[in-house]
Every structure is written in C-alpha cells, then in structure tokens.
PDB file of N, CA and C in Angstrom:
ATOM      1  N   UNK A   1      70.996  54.918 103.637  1.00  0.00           N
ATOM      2  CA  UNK A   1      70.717  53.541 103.239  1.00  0.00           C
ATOM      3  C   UNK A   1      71.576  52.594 104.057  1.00  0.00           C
ATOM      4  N   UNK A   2      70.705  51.869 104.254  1.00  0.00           N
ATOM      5  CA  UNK A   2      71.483  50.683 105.312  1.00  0.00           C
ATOM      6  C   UNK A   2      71.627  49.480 104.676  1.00  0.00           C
ATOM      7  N   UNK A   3      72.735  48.916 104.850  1.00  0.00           N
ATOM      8  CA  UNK A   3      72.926  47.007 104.546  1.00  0.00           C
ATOM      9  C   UNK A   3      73.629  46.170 105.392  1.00  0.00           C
ATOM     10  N   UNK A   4      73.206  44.993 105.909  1.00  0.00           N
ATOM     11  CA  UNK A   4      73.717  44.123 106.761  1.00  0.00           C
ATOM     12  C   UNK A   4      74.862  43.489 105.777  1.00  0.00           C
ATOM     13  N   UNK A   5      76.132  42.908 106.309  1.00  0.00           N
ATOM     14  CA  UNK A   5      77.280  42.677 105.665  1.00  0.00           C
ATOM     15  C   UNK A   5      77.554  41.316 106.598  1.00  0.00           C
ATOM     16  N   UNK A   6      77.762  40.461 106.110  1.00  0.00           N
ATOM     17  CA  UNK A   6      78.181  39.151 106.944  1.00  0.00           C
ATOM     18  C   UNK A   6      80.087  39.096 106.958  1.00  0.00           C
ATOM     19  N   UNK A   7      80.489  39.869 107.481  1.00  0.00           N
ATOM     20  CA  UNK A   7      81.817  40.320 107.178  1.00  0.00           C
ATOM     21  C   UNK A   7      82.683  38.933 107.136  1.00  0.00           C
ATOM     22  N   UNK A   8      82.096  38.099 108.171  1.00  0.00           N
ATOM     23  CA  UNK A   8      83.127  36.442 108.566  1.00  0.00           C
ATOM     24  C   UNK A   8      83.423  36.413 107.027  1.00  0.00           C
ATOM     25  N   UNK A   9      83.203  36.821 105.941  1.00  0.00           N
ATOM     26  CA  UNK A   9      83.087  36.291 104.703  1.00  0.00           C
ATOM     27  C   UNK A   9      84.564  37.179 103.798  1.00  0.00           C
ATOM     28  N   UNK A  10      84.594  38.291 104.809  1.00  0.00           N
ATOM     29  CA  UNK A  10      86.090  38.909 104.091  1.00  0.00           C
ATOM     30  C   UNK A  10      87.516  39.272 104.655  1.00  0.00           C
ATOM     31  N   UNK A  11      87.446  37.767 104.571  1.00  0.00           N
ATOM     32  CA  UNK A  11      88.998  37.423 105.214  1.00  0.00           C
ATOM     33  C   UNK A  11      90.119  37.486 105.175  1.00  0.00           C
ATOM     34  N   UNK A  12      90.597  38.753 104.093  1.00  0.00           N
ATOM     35  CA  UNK A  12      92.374  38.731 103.973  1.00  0.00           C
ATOM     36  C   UNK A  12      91.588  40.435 103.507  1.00  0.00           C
ATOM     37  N   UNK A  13      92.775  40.937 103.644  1.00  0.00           N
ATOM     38  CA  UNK A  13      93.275  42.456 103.010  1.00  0.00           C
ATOM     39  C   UNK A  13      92.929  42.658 102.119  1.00  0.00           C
ATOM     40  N   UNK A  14      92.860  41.690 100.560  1.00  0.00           N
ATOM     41  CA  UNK A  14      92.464  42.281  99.074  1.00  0.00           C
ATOM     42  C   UNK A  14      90.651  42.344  99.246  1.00  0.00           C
ATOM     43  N   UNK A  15      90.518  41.333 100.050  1.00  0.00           N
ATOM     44  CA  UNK A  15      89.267  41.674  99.779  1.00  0.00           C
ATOM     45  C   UNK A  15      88.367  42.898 100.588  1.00  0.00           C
ATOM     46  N   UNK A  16      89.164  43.003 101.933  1.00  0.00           N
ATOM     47  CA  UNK A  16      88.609  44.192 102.529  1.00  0.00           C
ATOM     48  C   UNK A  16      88.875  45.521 102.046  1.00  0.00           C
ATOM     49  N   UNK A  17      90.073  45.680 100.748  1.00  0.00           N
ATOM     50  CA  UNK A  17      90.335  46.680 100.381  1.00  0.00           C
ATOM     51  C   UNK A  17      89.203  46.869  99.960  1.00  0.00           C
ATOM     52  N   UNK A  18      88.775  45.797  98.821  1.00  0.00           N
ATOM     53  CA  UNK A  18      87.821  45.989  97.476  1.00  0.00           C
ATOM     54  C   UNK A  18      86.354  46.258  98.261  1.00  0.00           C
ATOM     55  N   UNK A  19      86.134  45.126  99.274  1.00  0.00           N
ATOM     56  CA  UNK A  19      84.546  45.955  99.993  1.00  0.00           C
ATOM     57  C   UNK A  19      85.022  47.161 100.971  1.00  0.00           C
ATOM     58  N   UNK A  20      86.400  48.070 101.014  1.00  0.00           N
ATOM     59  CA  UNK A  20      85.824  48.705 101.315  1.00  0.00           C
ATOM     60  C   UNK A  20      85.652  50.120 100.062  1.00  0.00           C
ATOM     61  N   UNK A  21      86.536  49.815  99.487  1.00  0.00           N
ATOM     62  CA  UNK A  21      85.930  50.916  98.272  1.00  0.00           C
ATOM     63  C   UNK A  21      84.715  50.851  97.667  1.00  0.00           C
ATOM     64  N   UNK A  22      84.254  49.703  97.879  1.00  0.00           N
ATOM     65  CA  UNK A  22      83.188  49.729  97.111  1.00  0.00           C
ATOM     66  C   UNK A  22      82.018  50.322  97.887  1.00  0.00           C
ATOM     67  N   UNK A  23      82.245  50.226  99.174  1.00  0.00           N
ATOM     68  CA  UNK A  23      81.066  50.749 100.217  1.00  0.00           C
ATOM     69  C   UNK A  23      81.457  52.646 100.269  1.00  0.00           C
ATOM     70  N   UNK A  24      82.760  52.732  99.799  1.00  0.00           N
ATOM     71  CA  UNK A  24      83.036  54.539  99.629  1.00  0.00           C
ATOM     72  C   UNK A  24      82.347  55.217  98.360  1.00  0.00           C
ATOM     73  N   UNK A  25      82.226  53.869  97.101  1.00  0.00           N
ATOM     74  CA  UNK A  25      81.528  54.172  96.328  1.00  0.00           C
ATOM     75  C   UNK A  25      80.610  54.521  96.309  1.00  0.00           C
ATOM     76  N   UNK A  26      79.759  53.480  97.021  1.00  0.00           N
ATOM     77  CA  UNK A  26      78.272  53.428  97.048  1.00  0.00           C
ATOM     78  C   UNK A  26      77.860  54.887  97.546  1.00  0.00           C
ATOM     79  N   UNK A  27      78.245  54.602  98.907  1.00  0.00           N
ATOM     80  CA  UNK A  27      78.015  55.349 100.292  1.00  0.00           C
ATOM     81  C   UNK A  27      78.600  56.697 100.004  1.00  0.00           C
ATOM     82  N   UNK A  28      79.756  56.955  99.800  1.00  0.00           N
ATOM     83  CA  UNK A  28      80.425  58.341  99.710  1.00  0.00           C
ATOM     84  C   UNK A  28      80.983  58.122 100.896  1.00  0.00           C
ATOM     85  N   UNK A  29      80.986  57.268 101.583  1.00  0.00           N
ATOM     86  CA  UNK A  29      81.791  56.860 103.159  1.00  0.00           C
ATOM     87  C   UNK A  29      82.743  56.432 103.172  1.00  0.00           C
ATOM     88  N   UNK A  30      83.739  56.841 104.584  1.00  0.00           N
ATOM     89  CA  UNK A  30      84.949  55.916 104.842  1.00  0.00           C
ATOM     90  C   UNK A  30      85.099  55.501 106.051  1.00  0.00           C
ATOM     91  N   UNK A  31      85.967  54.851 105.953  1.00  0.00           N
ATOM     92  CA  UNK A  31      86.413  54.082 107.190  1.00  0.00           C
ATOM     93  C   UNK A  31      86.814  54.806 108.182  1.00  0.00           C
ATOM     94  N   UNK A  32      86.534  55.079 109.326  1.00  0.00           N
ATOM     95  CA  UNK A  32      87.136  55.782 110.537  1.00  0.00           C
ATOM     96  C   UNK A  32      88.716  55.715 110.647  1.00  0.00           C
ATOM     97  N   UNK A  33      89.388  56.267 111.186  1.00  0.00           N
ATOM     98  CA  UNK A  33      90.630  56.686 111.063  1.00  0.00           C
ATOM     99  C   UNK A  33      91.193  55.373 111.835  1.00  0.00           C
ATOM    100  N   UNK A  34      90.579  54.989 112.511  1.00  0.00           N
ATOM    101  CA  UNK A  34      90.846  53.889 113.186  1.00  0.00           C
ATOM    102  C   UNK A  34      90.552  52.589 113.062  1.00  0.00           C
ATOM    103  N   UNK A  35      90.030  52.364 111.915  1.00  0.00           N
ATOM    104  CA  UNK A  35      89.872  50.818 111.194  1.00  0.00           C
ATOM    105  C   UNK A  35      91.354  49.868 111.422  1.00  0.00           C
ATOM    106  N   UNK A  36      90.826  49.089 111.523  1.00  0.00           N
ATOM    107  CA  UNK A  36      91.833  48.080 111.545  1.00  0.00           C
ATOM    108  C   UNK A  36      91.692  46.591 111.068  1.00  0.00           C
ATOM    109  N   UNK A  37      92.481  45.928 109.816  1.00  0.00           N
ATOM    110  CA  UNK A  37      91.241  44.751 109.452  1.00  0.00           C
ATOM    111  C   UNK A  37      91.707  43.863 110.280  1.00  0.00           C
ATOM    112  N   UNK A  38      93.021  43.502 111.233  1.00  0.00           N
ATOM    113  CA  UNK A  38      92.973  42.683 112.446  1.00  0.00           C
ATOM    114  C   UNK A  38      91.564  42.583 113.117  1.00  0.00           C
ATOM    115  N   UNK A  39      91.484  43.334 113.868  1.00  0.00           N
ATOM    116  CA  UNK A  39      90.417  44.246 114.980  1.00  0.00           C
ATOM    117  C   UNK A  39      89.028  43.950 114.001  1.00  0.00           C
ATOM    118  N   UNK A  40      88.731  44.318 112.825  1.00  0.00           N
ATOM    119  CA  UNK A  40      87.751  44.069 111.949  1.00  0.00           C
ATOM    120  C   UNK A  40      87.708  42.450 111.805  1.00  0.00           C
ATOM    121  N   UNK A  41      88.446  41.812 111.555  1.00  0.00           N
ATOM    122  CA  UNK A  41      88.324  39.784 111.650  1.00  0.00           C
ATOM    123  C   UNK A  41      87.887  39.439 112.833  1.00  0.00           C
ATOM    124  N   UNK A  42      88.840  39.832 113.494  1.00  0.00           N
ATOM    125  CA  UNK A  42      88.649  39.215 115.069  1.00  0.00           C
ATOM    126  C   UNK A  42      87.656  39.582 115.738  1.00  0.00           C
ATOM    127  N   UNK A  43      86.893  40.918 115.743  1.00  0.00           N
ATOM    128  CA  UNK A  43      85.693  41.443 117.070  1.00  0.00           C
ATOM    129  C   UNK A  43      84.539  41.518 116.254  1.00  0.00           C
ATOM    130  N   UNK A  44      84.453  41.475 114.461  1.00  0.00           N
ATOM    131  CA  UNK A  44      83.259  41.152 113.505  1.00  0.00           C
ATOM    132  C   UNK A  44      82.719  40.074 113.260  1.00  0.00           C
ATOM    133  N   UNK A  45      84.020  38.789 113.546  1.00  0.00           N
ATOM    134  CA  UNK A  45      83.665  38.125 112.971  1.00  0.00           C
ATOM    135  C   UNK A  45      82.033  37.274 113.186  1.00  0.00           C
ATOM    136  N   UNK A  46      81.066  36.595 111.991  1.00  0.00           N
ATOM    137  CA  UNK A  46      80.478  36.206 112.003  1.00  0.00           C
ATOM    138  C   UNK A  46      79.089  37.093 112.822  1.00  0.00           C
ATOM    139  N   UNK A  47      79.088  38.307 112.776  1.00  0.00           N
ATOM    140  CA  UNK A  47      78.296  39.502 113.512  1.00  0.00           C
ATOM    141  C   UNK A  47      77.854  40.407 111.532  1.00  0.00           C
ATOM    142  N   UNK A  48      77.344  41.232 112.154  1.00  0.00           N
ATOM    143  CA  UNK A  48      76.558  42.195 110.270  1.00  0.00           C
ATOM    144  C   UNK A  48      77.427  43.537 110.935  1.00  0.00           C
ATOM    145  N   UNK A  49      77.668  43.826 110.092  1.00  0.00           N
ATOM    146  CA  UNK A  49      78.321  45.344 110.218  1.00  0.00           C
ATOM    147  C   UNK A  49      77.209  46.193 109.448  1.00  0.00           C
ATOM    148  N   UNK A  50      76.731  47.115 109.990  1.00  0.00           N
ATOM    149  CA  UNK A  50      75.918  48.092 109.696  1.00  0.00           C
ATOM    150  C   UNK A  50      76.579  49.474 109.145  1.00  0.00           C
ATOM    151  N   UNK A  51      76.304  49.211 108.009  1.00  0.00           N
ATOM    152  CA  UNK A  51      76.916  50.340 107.230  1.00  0.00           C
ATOM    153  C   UNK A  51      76.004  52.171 107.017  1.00  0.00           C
TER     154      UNK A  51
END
C-alpha cells in the first residue's frame, strides 16, 4: 500500500517521531538505518515521500 506524504508539513523531531511510528504501525516498516530528519527537512522538503 502506497501513500503520498507532504512531509514540508513535519517539521521538528516530535512530530517525525510520531509519523514515523505511526507509518511502522501501519506498514510494519522502518526507517533505513540511515534516516536522518536534518537530511529528511532539507532534501524532502515540500516533495511526497512514497511510503
């Protein structure tokens, strides 16, 4: 299952914690070992992250 995510929209740490558990929920997925929410603001921003 796929969903477009307008990420420009999750801009500090609490909230990227919370979408991202919630997408481990959903999904049973995680974040690559190499996530970074710097790197995630700055090169996402205002782009869909395809989950």
């Amino acid at each position: 299952k796929f969903q477009k995510i307008l990420v420009g929209d999750i801009n500090d740490v609490e909230q990227r914690a919370v979408y991202q558990n919630e997408v481990d929920y959903m999904y049973g997925m995680q974040w690559p070992s190499s996530y970074d929410g710097f790197f995630f603001r700055d090169h996402k921003k205002n782009e869909t992250w395809c989950i």
